[in-house]
PDB file of N, CA and C in Angstrom:
ATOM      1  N   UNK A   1       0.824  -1.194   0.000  1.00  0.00           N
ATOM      2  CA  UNK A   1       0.000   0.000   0.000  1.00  0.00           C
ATOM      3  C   UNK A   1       0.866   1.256   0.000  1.00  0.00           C
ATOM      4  N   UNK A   2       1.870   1.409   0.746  1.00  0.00           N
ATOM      5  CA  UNK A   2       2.876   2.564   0.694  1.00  0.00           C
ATOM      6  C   UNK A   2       3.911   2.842  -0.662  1.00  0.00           C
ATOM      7  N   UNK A   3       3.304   1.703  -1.595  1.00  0.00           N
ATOM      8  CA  UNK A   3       4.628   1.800  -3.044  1.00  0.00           C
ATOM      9  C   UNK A   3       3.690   2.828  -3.544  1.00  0.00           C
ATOM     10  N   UNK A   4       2.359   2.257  -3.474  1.00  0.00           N
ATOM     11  CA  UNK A   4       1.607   2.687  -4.275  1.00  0.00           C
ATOM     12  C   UNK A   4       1.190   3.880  -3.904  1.00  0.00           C
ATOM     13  N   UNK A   5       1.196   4.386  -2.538  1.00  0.00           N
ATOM     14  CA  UNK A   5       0.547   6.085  -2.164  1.00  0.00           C
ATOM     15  C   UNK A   5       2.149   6.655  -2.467  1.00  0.00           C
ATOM     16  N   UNK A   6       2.881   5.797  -2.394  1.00  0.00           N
ATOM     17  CA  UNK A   6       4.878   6.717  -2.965  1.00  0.00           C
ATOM     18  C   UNK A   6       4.785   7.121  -4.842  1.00  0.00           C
ATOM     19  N   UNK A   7       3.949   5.779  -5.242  1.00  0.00           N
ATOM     20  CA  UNK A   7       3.650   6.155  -6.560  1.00  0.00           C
ATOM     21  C   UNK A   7       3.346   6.912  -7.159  1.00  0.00           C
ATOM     22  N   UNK A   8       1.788   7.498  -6.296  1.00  0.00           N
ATOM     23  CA  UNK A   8       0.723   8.636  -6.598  1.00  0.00           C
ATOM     24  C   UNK A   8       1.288   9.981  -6.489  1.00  0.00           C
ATOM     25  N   UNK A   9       1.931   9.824  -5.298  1.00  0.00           N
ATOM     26  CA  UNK A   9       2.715  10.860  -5.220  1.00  0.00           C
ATOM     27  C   UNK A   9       3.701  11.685  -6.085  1.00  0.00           C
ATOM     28  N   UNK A  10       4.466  10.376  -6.581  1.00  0.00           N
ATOM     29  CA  UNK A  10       5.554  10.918  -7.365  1.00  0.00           C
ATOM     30  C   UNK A  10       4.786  11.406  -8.727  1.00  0.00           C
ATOM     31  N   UNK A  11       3.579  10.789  -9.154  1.00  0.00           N
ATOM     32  CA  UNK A  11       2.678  11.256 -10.418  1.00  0.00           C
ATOM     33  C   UNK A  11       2.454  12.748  -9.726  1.00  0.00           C
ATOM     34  N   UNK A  12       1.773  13.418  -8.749  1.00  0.00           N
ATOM     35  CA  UNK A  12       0.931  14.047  -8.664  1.00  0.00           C
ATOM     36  C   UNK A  12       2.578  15.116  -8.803  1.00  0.00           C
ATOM     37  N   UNK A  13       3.425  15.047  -8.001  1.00  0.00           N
ATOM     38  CA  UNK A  13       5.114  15.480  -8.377  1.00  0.00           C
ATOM     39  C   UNK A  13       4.995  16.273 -10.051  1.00  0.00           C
ATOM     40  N   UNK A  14       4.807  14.881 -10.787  1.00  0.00           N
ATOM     41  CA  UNK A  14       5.175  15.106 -12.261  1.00  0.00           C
ATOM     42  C   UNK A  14       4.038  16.268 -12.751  1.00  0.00           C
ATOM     43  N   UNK A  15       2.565  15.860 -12.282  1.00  0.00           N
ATOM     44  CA  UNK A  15       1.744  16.955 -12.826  1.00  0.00           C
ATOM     45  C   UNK A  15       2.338  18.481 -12.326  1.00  0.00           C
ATOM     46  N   UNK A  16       2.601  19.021 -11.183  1.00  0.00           N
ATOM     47  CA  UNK A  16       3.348  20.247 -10.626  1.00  0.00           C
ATOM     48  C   UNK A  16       4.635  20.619 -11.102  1.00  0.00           C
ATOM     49  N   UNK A  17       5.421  19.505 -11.989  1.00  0.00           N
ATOM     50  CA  UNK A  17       6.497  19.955 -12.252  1.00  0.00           C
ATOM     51  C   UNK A  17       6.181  20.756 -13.781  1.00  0.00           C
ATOM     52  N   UNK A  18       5.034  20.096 -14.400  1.00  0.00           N
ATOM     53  CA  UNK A  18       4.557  20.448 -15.532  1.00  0.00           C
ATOM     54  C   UNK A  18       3.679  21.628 -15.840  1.00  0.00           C
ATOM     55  N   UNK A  19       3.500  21.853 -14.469  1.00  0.00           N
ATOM     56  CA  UNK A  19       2.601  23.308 -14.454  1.00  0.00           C
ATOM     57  C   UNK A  19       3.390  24.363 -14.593  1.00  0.00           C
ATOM     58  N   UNK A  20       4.308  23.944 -13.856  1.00  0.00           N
ATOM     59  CA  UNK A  20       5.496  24.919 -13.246  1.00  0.00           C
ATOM     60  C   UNK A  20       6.482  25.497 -14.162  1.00  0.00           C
ATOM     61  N   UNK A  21       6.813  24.639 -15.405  1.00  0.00           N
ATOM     62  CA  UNK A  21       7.858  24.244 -16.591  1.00  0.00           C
ATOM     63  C   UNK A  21       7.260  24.249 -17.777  1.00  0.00           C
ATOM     64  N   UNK A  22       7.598  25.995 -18.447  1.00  0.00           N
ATOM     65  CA  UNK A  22       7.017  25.628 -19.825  1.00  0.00           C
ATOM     66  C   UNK A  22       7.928  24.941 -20.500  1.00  0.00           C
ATOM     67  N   UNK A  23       6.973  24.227 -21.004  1.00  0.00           N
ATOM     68  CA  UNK A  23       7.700  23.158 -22.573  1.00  0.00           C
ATOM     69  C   UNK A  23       7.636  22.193 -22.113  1.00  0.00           C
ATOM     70  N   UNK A  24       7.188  21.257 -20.636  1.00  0.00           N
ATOM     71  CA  UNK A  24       7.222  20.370 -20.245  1.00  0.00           C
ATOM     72  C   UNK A  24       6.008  20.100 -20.009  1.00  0.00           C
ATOM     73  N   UNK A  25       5.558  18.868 -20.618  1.00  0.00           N
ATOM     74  CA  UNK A  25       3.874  18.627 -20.919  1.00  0.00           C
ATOM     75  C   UNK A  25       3.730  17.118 -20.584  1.00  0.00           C
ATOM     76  N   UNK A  26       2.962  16.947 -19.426  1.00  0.00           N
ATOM     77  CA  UNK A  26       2.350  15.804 -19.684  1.00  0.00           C
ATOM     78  C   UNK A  26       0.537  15.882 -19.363  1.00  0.00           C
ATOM     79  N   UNK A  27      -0.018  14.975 -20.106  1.00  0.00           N
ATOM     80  CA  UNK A  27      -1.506  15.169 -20.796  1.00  0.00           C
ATOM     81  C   UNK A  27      -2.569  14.359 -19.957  1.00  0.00           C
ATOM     82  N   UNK A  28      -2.223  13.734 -19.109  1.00  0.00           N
ATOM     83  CA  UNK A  28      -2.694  12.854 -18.158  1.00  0.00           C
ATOM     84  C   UNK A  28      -1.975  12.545 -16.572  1.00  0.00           C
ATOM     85  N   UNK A  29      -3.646  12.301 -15.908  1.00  0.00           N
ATOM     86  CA  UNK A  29      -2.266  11.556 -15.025  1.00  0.00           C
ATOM     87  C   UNK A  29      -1.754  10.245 -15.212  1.00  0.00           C
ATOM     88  N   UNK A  30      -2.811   9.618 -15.750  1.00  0.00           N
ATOM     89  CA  UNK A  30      -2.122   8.006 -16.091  1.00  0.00           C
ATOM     90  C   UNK A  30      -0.822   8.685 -17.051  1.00  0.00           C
ATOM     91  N   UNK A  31      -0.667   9.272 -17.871  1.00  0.00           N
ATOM     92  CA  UNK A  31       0.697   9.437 -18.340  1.00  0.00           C
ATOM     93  C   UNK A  31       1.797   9.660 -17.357  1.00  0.00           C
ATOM     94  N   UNK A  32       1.166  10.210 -16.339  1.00  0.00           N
ATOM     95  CA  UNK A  32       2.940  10.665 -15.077  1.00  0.00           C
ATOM     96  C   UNK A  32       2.398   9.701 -14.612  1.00  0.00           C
ATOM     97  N   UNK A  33       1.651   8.561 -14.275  1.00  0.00           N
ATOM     98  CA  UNK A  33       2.052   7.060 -13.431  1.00  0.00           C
ATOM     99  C   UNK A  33       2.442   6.625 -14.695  1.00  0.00           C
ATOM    100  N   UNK A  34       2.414   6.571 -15.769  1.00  0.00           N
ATOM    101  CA  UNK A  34       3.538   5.732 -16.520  1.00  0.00           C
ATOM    102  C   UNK A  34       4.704   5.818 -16.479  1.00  0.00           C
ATOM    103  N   UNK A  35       5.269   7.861 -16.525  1.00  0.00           N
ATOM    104  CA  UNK A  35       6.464   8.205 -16.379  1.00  0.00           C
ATOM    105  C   UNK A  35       6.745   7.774 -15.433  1.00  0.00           C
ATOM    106  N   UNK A  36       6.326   7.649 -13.979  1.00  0.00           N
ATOM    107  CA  UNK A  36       7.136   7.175 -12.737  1.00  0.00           C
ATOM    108  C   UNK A  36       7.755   6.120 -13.099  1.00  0.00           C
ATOM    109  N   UNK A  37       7.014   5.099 -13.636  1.00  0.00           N
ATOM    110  CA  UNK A  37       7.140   3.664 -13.371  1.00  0.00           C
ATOM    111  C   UNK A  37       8.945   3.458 -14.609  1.00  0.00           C
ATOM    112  N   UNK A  38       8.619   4.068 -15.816  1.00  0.00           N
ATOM    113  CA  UNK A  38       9.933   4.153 -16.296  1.00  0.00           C
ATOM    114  C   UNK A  38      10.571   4.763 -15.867  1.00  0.00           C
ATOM    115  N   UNK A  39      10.505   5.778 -15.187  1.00  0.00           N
ATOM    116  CA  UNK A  39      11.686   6.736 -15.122  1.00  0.00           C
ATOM    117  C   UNK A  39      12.160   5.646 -13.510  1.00  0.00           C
ATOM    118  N   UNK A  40      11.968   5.236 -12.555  1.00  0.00           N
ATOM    119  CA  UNK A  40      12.157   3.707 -11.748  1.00  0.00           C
ATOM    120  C   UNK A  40      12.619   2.591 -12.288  1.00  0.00           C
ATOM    121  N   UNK A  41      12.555   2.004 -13.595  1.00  0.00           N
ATOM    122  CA  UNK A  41      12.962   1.271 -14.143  1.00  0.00           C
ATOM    123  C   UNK A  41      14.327   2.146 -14.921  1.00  0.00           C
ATOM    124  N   UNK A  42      14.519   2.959 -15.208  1.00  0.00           N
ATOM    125  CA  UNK A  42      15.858   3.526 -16.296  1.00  0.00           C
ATOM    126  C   UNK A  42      16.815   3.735 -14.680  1.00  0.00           C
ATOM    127  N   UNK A  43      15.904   4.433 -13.395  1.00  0.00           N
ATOM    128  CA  UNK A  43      16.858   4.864 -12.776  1.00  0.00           C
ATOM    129  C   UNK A  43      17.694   3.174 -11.978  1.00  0.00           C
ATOM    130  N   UNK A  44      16.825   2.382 -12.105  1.00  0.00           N
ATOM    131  CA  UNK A  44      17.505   1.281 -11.616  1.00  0.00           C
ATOM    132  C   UNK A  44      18.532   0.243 -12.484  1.00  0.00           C
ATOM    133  N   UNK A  45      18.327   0.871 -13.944  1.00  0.00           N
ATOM    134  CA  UNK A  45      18.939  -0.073 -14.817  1.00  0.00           C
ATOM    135  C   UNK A  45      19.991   0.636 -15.516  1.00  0.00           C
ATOM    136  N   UNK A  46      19.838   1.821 -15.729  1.00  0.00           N
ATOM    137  CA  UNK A  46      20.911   2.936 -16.714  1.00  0.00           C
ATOM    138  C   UNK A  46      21.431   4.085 -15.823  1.00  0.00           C
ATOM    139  N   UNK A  47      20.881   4.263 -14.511  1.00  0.00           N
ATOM    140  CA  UNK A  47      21.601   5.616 -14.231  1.00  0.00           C
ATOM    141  C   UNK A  47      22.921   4.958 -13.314  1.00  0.00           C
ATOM    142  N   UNK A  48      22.932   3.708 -12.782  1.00  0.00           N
ATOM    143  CA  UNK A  48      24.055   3.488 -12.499  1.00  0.00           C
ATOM    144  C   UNK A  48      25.635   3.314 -13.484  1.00  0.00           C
ATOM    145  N   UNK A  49      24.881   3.307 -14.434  1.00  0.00           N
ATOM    146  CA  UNK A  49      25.923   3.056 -15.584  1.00  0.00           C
ATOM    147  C   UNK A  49      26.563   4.090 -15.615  1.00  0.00           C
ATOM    148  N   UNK A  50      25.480   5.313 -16.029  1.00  0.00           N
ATOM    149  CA  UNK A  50      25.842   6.803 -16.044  1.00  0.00           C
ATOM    150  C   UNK A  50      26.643   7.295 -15.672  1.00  0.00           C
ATOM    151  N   UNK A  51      26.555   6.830 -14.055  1.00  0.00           N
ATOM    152  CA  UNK A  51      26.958   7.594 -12.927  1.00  0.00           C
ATOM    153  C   UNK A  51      28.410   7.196 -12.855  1.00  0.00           C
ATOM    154  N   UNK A  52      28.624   5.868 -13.168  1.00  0.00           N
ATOM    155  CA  UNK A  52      29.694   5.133 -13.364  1.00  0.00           C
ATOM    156  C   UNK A  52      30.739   5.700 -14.620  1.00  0.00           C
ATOM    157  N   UNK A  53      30.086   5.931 -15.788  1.00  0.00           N
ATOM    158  CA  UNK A  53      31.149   6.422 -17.153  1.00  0.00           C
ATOM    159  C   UNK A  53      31.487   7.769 -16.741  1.00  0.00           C
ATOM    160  N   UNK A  54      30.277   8.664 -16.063  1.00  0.00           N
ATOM    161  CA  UNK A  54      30.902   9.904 -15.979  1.00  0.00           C
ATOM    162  C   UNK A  54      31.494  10.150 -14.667  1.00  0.00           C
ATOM    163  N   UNK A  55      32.288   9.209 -14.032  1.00  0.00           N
ATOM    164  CA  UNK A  55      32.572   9.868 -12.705  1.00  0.00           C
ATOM    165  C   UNK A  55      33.603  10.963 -12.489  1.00  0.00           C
ATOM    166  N   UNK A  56      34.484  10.764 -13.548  1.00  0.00           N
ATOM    167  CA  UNK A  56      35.535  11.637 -13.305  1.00  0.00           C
ATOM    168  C   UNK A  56      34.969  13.255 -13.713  1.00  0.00           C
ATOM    169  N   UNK A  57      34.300  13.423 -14.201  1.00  0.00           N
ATOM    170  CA  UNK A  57      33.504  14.077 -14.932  1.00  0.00           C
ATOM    171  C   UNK A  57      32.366  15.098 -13.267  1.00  0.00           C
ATOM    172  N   UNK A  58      31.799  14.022 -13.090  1.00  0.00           N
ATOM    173  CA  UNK A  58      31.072  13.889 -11.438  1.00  0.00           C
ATOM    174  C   UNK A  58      32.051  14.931 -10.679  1.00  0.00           C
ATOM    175  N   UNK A  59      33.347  14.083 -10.359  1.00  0.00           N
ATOM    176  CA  UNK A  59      34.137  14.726  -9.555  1.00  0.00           C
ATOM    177  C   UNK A  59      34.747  15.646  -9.654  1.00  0.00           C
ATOM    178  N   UNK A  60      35.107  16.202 -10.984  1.00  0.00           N
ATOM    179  CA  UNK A  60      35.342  17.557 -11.063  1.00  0.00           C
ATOM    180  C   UNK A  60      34.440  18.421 -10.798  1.00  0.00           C
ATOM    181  N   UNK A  61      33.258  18.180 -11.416  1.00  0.00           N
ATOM    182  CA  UNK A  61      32.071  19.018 -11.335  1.00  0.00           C
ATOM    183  C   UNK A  61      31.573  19.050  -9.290  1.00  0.00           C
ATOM    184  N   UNK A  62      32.138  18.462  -8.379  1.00  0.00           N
ATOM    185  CA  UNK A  62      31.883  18.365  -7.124  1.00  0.00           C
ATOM    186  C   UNK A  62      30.377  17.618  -7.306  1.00  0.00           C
ATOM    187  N   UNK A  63      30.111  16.639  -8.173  1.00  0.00           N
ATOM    188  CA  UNK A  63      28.974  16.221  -7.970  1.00  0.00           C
ATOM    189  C   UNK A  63      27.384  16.887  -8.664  1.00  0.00           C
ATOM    190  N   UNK A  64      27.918  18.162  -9.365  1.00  0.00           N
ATOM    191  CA  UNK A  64      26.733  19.281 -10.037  1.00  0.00           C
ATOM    192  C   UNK A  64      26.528  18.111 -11.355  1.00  0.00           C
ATOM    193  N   UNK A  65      27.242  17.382 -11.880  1.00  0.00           N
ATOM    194  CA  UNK A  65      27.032  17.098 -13.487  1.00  0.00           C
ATOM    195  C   UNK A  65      25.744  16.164 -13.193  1.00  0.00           C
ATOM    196  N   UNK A  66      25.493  15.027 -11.578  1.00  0.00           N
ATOM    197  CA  UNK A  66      24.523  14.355 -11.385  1.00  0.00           C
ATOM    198  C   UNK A  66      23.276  15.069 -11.970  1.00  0.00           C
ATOM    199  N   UNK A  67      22.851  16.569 -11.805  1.00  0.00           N
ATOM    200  CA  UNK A  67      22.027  17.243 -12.255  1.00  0.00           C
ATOM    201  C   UNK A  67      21.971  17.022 -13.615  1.00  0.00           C
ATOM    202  N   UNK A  68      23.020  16.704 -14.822  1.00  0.00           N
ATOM    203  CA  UNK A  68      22.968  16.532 -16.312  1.00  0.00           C
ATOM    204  C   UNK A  68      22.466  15.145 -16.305  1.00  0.00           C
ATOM    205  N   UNK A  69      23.064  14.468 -15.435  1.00  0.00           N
ATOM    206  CA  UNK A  69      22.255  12.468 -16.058  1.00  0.00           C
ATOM    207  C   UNK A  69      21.143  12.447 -15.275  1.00  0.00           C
ATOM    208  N   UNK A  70      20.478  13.342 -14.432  1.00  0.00           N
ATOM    209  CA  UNK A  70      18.915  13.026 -14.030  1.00  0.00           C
ATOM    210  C   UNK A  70      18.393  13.813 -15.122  1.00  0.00           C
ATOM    211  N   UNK A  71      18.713  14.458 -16.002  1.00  0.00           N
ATOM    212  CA  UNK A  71      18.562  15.005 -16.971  1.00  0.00           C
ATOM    213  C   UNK A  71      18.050  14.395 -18.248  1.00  0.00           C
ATOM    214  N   UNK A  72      19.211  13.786 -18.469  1.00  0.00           N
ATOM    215  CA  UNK A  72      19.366  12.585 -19.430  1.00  0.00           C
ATOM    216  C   UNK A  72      18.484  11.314 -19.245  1.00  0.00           C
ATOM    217  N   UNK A  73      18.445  11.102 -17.854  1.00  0.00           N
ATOM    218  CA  UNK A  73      17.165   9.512 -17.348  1.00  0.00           C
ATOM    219  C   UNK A  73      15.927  10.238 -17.960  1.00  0.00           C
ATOM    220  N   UNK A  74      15.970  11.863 -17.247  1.00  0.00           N
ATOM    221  CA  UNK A  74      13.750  11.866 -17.499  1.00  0.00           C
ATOM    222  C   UNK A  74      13.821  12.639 -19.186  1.00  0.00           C
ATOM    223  N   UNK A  75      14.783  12.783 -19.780  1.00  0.00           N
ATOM    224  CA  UNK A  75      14.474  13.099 -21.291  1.00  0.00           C
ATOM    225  C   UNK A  75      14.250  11.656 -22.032  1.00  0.00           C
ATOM    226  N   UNK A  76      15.474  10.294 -21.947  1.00  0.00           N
ATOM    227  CA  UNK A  76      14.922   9.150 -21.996  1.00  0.00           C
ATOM    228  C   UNK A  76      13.654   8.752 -21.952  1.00  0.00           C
ATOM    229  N   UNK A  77      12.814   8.955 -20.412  1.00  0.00           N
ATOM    230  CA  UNK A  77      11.765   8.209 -20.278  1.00  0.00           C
ATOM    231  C   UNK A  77      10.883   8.946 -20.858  1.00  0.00           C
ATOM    232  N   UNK A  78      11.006  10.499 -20.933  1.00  0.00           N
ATOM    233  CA  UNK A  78       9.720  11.308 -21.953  1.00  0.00           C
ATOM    234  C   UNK A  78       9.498  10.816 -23.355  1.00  0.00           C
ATOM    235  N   UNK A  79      11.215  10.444 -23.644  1.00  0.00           N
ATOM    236  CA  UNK A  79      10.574  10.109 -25.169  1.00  0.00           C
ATOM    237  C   UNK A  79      10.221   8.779 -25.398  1.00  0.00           C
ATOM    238  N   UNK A  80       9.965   8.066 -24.134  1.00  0.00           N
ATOM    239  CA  UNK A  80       9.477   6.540 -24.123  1.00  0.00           C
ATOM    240  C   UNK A  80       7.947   6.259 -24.049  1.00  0.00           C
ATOM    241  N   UNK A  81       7.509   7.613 -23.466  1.00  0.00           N
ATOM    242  CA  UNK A  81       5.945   7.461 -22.747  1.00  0.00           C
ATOM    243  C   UNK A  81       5.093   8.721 -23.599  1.00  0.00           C
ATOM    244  N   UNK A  82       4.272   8.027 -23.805  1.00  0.00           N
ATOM    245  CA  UNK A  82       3.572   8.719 -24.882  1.00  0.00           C
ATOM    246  C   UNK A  82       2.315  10.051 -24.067  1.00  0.00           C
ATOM    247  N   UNK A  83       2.247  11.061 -24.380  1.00  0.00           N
ATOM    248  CA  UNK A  83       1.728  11.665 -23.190  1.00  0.00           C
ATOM    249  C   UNK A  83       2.273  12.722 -22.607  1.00  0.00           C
ATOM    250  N   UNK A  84       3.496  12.453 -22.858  1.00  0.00           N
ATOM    251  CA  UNK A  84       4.520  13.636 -21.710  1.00  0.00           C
ATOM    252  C   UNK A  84       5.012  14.181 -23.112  1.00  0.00           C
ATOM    253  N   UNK A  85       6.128  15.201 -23.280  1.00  0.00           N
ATOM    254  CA  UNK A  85       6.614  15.814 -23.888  1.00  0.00           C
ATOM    255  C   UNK A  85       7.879  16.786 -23.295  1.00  0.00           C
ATOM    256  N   UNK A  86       8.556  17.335 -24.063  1.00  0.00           N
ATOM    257  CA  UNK A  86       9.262  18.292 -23.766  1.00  0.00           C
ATOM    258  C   UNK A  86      10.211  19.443 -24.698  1.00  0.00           C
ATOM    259  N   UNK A  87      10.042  20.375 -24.366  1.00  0.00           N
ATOM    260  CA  UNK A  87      10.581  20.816 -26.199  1.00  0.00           C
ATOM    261  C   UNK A  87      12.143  21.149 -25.879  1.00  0.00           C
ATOM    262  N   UNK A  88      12.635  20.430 -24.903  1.00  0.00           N
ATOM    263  CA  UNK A  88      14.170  20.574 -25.260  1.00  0.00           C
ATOM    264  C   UNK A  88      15.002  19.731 -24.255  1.00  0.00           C
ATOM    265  N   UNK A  89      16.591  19.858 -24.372  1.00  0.00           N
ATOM    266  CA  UNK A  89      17.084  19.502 -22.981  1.00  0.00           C
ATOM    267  C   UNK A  89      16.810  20.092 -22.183  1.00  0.00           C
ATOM    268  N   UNK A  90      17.302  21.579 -22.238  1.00  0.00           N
ATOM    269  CA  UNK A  90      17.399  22.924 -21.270  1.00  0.00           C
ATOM    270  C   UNK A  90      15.732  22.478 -20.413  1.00  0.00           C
ATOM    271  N   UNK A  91      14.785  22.725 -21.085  1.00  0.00           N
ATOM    272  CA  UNK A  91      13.497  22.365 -20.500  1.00  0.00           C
ATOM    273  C   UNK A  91      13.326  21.066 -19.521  1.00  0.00           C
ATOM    274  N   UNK A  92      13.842  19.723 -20.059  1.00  0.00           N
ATOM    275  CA  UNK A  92      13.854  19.026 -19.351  1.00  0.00           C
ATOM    276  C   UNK A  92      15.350  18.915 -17.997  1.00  0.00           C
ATOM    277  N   UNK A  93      16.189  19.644 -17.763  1.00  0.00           N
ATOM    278  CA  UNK A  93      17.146  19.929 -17.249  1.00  0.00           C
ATOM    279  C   UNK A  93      16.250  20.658 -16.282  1.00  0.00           C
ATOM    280  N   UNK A  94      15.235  21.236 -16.091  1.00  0.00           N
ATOM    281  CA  UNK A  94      14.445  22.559 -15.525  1.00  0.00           C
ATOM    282  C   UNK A  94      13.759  21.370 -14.962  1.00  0.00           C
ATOM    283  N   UNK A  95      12.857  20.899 -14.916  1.00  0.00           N
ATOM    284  CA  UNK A  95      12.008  20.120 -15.084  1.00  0.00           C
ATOM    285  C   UNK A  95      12.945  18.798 -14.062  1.00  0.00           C
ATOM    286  N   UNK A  96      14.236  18.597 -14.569  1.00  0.00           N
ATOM    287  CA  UNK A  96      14.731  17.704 -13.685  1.00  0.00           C
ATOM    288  C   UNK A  96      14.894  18.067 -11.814  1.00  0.00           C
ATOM    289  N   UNK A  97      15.424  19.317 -12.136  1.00  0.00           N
ATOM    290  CA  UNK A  97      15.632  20.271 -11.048  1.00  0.00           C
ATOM    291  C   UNK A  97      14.776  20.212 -10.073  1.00  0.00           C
ATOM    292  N   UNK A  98      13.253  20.678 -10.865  1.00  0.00           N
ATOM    293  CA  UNK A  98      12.122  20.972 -10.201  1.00  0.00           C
ATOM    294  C   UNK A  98      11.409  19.620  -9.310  1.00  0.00           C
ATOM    295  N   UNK A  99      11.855  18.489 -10.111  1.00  0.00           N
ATOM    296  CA  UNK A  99      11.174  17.370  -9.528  1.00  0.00           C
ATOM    297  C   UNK A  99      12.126  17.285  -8.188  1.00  0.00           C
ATOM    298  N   UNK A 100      13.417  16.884  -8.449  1.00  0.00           N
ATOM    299  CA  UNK A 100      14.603  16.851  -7.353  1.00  0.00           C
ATOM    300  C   UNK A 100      13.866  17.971  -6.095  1.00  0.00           C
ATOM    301  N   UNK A 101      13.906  19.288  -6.887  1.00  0.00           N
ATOM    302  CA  UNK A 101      13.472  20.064  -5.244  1.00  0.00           C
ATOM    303  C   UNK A 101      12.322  19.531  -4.656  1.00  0.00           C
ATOM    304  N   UNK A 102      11.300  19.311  -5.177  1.00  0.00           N
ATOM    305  CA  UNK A 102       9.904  19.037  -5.181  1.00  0.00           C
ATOM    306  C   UNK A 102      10.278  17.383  -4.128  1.00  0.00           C
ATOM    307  N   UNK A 103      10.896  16.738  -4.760  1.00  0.00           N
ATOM    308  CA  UNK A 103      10.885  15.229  -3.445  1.00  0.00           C
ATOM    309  C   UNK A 103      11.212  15.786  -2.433  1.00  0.00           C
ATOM    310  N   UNK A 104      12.511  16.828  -2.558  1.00  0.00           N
ATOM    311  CA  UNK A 104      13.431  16.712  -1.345  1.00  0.00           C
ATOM    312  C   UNK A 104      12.274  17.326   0.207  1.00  0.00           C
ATOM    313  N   UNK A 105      11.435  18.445  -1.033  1.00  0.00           N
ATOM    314  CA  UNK A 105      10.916  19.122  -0.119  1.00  0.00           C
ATOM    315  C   UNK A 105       9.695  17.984   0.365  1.00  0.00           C
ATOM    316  N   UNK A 106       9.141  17.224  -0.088  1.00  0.00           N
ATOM    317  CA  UNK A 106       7.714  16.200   0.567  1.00  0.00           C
ATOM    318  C   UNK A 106       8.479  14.978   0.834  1.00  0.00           C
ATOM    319  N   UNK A 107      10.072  14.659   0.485  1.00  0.00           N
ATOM    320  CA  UNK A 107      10.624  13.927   1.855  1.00  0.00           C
ATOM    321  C   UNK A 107      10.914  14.653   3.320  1.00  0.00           C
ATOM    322  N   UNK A 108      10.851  15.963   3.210  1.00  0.00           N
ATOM    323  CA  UNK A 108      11.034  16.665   4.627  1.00  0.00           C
ATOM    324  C   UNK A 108      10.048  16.220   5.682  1.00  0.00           C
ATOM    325  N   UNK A 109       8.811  16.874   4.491  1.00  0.00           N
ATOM    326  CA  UNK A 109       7.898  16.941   5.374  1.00  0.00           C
ATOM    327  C   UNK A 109       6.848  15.756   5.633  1.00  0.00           C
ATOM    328  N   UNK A 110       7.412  14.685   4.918  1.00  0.00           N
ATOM    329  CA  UNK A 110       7.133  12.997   5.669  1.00  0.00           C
ATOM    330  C   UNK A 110       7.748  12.760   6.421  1.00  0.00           C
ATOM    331  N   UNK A 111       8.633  13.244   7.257  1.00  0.00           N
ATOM    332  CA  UNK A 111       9.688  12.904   8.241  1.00  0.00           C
ATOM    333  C   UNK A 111       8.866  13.422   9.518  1.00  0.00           C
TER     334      UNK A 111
END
């Protein structure tokens, strides 16, 4: 029961990030519970890779470039899920940001 109210959540996330972010469109909410569910599947299967080719990269950057491959995961899963959209990187780079602040801030305040 708690994957699934973590689920809703992270959809209801995606609709606010889309309000918030022009050029970043998704058309449903069943479309942001689809995006969750891939963008969970890429982050468990490809962002370790990521994180792995670019480390040196990582470490110069003190860790800021992580902001470019959460970047790279939710432009992936937009153009996987039919529904969402985005009219650029820069947009989805915005959009990455916004979700990141957006957990950090409703993991606070589940604590």
């Amino acid at each position: 029961m708690e994957i699934l109210l973590e689920w809703i959540l992270r959809a209801l996330l995606i609709l606010v990030t889309a309000y918030l972010i022009p050029g970043f469109a998704v058309n449903s909410f069943m479309a942001a519970l689809v995006l969750v569910l891939i963008l969970g599947l890429l982050n468990i299967l490809v962002k370790p890779l990521l994180v792995l080719l670019t480390l040196p990269i990582n470490l110069l950057t003190l860790g800021l470039f992580t902001l470019v491959i959460n970047a790279v995961v939710l432009q992936l899963a937009v153009s996987l899920v039919d529904g969402v959209g985005s009219d650029g990187f820069v947009t989805t780079l915005l959009a990455s940001v916004v979700m990141s602040v957006l957990s950090m801030v409703v993991g606070i305040m589940k604590r």
